[in-house]
Protein backbone atom coordinates (compact mmCIF):
# COMPACT_ATOMS: atom_id res chain seq x y z
CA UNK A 1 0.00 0.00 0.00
CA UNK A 2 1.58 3.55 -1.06
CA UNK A 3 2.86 5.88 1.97
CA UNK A 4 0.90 9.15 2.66
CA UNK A 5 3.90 10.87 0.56
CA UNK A 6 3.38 8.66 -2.32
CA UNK A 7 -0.38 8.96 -2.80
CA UNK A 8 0.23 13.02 -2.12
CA UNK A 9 2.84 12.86 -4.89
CA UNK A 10 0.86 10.52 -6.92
CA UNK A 11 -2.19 12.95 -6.80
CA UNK A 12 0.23 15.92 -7.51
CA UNK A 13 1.51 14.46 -10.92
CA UNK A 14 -2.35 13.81 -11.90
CA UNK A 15 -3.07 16.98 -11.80
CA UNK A 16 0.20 18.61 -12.64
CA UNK A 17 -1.05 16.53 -16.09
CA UNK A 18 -4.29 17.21 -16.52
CA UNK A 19 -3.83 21.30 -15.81
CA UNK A 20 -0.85 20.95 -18.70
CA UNK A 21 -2.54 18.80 -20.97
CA UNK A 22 -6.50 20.22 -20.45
CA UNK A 23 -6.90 22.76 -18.02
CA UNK A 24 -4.18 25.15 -19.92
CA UNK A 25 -4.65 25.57 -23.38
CA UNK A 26 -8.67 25.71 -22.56
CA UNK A 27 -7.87 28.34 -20.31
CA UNK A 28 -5.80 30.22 -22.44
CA UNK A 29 -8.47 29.86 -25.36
CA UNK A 30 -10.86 31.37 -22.95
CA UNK A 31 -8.84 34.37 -21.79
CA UNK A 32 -8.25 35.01 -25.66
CA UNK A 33 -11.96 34.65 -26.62
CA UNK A 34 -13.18 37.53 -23.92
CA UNK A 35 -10.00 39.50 -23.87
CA UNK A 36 -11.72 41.73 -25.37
CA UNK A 37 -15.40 41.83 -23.93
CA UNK A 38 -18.44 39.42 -24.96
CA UNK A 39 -19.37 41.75 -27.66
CA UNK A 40 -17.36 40.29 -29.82
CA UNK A 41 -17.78 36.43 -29.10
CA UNK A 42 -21.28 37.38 -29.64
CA UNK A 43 -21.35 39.18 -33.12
CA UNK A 44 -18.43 36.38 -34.48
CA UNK A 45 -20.98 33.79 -33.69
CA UNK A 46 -23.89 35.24 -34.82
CA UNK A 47 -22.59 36.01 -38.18
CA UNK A 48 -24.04 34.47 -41.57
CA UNK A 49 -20.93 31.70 -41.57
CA UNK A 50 -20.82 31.08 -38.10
CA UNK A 51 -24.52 30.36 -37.70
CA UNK A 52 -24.30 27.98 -40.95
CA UNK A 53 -21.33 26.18 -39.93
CA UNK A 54 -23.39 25.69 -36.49
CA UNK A 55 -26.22 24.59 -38.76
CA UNK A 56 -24.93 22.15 -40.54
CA UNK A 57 -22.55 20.55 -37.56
CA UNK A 58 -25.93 20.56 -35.55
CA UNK A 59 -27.71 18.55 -38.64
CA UNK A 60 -24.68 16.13 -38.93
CA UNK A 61 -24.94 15.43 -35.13
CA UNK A 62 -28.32 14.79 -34.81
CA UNK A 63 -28.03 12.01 -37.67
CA UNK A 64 -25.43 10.55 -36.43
CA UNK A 65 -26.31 10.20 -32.77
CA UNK A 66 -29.52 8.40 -33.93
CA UNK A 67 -28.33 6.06 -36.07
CA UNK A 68 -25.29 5.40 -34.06
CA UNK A 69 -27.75 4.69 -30.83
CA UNK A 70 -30.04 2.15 -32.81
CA UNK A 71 -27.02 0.49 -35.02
CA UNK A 72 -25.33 0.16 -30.76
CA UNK A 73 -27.83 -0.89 -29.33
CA UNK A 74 -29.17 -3.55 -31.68
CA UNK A 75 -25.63 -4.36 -32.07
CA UNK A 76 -25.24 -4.65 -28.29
CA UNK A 77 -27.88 -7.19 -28.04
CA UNK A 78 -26.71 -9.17 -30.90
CA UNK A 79 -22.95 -9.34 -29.52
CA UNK A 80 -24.18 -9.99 -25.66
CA UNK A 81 -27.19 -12.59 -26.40
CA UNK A 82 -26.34 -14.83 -29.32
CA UNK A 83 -23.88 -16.65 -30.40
CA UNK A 84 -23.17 -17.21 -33.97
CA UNK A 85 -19.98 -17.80 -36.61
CA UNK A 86 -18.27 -14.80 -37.11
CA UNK A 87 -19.31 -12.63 -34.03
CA UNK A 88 -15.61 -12.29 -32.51
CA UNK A 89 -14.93 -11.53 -36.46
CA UNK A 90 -17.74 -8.79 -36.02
CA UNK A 91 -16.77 -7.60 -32.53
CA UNK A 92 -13.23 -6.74 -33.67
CA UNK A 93 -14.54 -5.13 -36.66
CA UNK A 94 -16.67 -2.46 -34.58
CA UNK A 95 -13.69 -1.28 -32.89
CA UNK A 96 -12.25 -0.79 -36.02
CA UNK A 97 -13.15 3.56 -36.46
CA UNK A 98 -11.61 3.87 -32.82
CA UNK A 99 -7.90 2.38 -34.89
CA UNK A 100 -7.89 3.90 -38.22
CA UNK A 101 -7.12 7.42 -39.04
CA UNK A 102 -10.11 9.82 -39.59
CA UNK A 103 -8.43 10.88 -42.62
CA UNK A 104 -8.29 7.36 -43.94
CA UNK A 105 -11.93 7.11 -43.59
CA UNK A 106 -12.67 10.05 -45.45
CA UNK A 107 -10.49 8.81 -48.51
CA UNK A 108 -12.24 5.87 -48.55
CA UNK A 109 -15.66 7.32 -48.50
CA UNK A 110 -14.09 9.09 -51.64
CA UNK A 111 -13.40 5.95 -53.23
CA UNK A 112 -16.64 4.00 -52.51
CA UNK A 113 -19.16 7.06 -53.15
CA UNK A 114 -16.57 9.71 -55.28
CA UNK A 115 -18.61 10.81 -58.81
CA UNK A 116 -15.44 8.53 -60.50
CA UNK A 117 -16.10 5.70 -58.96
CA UNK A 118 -18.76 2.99 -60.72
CA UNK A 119 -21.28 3.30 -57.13
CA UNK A 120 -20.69 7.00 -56.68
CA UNK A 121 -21.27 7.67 -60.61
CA UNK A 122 -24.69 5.68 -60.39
CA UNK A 123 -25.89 7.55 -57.30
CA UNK A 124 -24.70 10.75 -59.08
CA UNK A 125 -26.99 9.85 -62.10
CA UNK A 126 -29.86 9.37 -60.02
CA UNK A 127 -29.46 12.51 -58.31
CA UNK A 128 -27.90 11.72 -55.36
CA UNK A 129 -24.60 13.50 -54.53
CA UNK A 130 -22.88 12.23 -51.53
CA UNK A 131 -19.05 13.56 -51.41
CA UNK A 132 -18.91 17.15 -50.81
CA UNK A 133 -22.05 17.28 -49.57
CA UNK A 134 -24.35 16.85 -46.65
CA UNK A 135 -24.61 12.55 -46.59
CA UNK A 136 -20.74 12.03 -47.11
CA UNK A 137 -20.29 14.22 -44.13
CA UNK A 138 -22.87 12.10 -42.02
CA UNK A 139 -21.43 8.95 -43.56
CA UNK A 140 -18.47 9.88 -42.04
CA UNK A 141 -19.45 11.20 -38.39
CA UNK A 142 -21.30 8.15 -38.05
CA UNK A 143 -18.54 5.68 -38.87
CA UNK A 144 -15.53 7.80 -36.68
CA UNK A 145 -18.56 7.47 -33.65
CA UNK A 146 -19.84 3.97 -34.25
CA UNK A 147 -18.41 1.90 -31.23
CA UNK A 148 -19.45 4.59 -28.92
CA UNK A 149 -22.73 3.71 -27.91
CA UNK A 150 -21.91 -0.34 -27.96
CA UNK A 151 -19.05 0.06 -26.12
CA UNK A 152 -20.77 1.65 -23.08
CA UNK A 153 -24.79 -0.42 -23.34
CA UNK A 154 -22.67 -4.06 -24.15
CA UNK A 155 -20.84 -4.37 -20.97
CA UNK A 156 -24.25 -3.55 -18.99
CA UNK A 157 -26.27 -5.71 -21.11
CA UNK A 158 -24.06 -8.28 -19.98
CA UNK A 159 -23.92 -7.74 -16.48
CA UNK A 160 -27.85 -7.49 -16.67
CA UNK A 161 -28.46 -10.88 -18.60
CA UNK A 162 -31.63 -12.53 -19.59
CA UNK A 163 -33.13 -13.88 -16.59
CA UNK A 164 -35.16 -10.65 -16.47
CA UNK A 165 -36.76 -10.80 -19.55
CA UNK A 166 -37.09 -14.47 -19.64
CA UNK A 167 -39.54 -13.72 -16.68
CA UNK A 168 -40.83 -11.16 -18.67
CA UNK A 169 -41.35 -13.56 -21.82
CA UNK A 170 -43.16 -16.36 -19.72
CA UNK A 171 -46.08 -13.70 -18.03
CA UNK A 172 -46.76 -12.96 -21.72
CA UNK A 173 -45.05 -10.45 -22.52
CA UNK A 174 -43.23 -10.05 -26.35
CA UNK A 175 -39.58 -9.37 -27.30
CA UNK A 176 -40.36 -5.74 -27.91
CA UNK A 177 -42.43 -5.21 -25.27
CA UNK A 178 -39.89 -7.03 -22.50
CA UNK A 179 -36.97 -5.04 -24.35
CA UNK A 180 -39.08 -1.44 -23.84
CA UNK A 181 -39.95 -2.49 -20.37
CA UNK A 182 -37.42 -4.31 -18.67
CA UNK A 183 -34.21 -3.72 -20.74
CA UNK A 184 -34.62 -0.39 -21.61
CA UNK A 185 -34.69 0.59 -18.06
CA UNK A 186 -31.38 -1.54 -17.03
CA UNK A 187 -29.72 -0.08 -19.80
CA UNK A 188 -30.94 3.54 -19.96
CA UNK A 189 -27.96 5.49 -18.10
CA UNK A 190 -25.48 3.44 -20.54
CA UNK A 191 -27.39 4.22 -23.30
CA UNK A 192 -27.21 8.06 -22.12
CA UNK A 193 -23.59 7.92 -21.44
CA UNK A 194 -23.36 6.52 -24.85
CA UNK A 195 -25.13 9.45 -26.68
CA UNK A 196 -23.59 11.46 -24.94
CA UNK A 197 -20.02 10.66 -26.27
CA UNK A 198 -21.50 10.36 -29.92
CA UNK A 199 -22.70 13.75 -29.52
CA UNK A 200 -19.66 15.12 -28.48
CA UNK A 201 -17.22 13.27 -31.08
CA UNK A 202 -19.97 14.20 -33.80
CA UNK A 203 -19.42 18.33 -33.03
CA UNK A 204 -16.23 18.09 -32.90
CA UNK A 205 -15.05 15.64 -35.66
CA UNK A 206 -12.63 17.19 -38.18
CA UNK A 207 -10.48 14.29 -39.94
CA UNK A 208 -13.12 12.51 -41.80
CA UNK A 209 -15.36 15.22 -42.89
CA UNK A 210 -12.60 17.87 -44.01
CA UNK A 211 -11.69 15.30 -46.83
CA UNK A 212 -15.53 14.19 -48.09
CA UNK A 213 -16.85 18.23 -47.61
CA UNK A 214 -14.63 19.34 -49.58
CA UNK A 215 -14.19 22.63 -47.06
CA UNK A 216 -17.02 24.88 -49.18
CA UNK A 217 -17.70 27.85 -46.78
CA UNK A 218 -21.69 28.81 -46.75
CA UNK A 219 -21.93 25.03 -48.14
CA UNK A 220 -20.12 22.10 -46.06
CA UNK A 221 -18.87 23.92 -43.38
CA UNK A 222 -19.00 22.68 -39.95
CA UNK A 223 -17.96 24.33 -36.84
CA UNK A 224 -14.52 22.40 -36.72
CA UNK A 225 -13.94 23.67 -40.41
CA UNK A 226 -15.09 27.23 -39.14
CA UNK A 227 -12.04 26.98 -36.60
CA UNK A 228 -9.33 26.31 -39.11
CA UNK A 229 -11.26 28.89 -41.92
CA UNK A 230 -11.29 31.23 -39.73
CA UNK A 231 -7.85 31.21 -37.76
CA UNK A 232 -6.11 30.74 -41.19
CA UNK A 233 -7.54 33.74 -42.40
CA UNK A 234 -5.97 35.46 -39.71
CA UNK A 235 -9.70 35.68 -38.02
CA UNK A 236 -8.51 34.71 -34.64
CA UNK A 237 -11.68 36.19 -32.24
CA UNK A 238 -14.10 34.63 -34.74
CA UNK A 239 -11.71 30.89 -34.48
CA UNK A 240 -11.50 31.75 -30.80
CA UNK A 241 -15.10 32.04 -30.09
CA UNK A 242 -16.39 29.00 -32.02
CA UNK A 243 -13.84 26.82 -30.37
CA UNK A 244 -14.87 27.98 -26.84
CA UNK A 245 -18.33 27.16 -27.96
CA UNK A 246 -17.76 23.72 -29.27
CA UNK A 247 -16.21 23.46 -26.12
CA UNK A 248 -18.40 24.55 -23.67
CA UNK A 249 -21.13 22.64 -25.02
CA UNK A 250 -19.39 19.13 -24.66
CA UNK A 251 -18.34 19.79 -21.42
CA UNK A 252 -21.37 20.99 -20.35
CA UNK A 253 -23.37 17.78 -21.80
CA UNK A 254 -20.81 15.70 -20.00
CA UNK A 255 -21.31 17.45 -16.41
CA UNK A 256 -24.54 17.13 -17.07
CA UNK A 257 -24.82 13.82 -17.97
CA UNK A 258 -22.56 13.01 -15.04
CA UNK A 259 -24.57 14.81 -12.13
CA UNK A 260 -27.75 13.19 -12.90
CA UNK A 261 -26.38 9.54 -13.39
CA UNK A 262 -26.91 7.68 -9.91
CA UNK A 263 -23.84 6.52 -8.17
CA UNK A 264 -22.76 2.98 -7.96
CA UNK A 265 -24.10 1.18 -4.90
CA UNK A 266 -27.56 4.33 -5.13
């Protein structure tokens, strides 16, 4: 068991760490941001750009967090409660956005939907445009948030199991009806931790959907596109304040999601 000392200096190098690595540079962006006043955080991110890029990261989001919660879920259930050939195969295989380089992802959207390729030229005849516009850029928020969800409902699910809804099945009850009632409920703060970090990787994903938007300001620009526009421009306050935003919202989902999740052993 560590000495007094050695938990004290333990505890001093944790948050030495997480003041260098976290607490710093956000606190520098904020002391940058309102140097200056609010007045001008305000008008940057009410402008005509700002309030589109805001637009359209808000419509990627919202996509993506659904179908990224009903693709974990019903994954979750498949992984946890059946076995069948192939599921390690298919396990592995989720994990697989949290390994490979956003920027790799977004190429090979390019390649698989691009107007050159044979798919991408069909879908392009039909009238459906996905690279450098709105779908490639949910295409590829979904895929860099996929394990997300799964990865926090899965390990519940199994520490849950089925004797619940087995119960459930035998008073008459039907799949969907024990899943909405008695799953549902076991699983609900995962599932909310889940969406929470979807959310939060969907706003402020940059890799992936800088390569399939092709960067058009007024057009496919997100908020995380807004930040590099902007600060390369030599637009710093406007760069400034929509990083502080993007910031301030996760963290504030997060504490929020945090205070109102019971704690273990409630």
């Amino acid at each position: 068991m560590p000495s007094r000392g050695g938990r004290g200096a333990l505890r001093a190098v944790a948050v030495g760490y997480l003041l260098a690595l976290l607490a710093l540079p956000l606190g520098l962006i904020c002391w940058r941001t309102f140097a200056n006043g609010a007045g001008p955080v305000w008008h940057a991110l009410t402008s005509a750009s700002a309030r589109h890029a805001l637009e359209v990261t808000g419509s990627v989001a919202v996509v993506a967090v659904v179908a990224n919660t009903l693709s974990g879920v019903g994954l979750a259930v498949l992984l946890v409660r059946h076995r069948f050939p192939g599921r390690r195969l298919l396990d592995a295989l989720v994990d697989l956005p949290l390994a490979v380089s956003p920027v790799v992802v977004g190429l090979a959207l390019i390649l698989v939907y691009g107007r050159t390729t044979g798919f991408g030229a069909w879908l392009a005849e039909h009238g459906v445009k996905v690279i450098f516009a709105l779908p490639g850029m949910v295409l590829a928020t979904v895929f860099v948030s996929l394990p997300l969800v799964l990865r926090e409902v899965a390990p519940v699910l199994e520490e849950v199991g089925i004797e619940q809804e087995q119960a459930a099945w035998t008073l008459g009850a039907s799949a969907a009806q024990a899943f909405r009632r008695v799953t549902l409920p076991a699983i609900r703060w995962a599932l909310a931790y889940g969406v929470v970090l979807t959310l939060a990787r969907a706003l402020g994903e940059y890799g992936a959907v800088a390569v399939v938007s092709g960067r058009l300001v007024g057009k496919t620009q997100t908020a995380t596109l807004f930040v590099e526009e902007r600060y390369q421009n030599f637009d710093q306050p406007a760069a400034y304040a929509m990083a502080v935003a993007l910031a301030a919202v996760a963290v504030g989902i997060l504490l929020v999601i945090n205070l109102l999740r019971p704690r273990e052993g409630s």
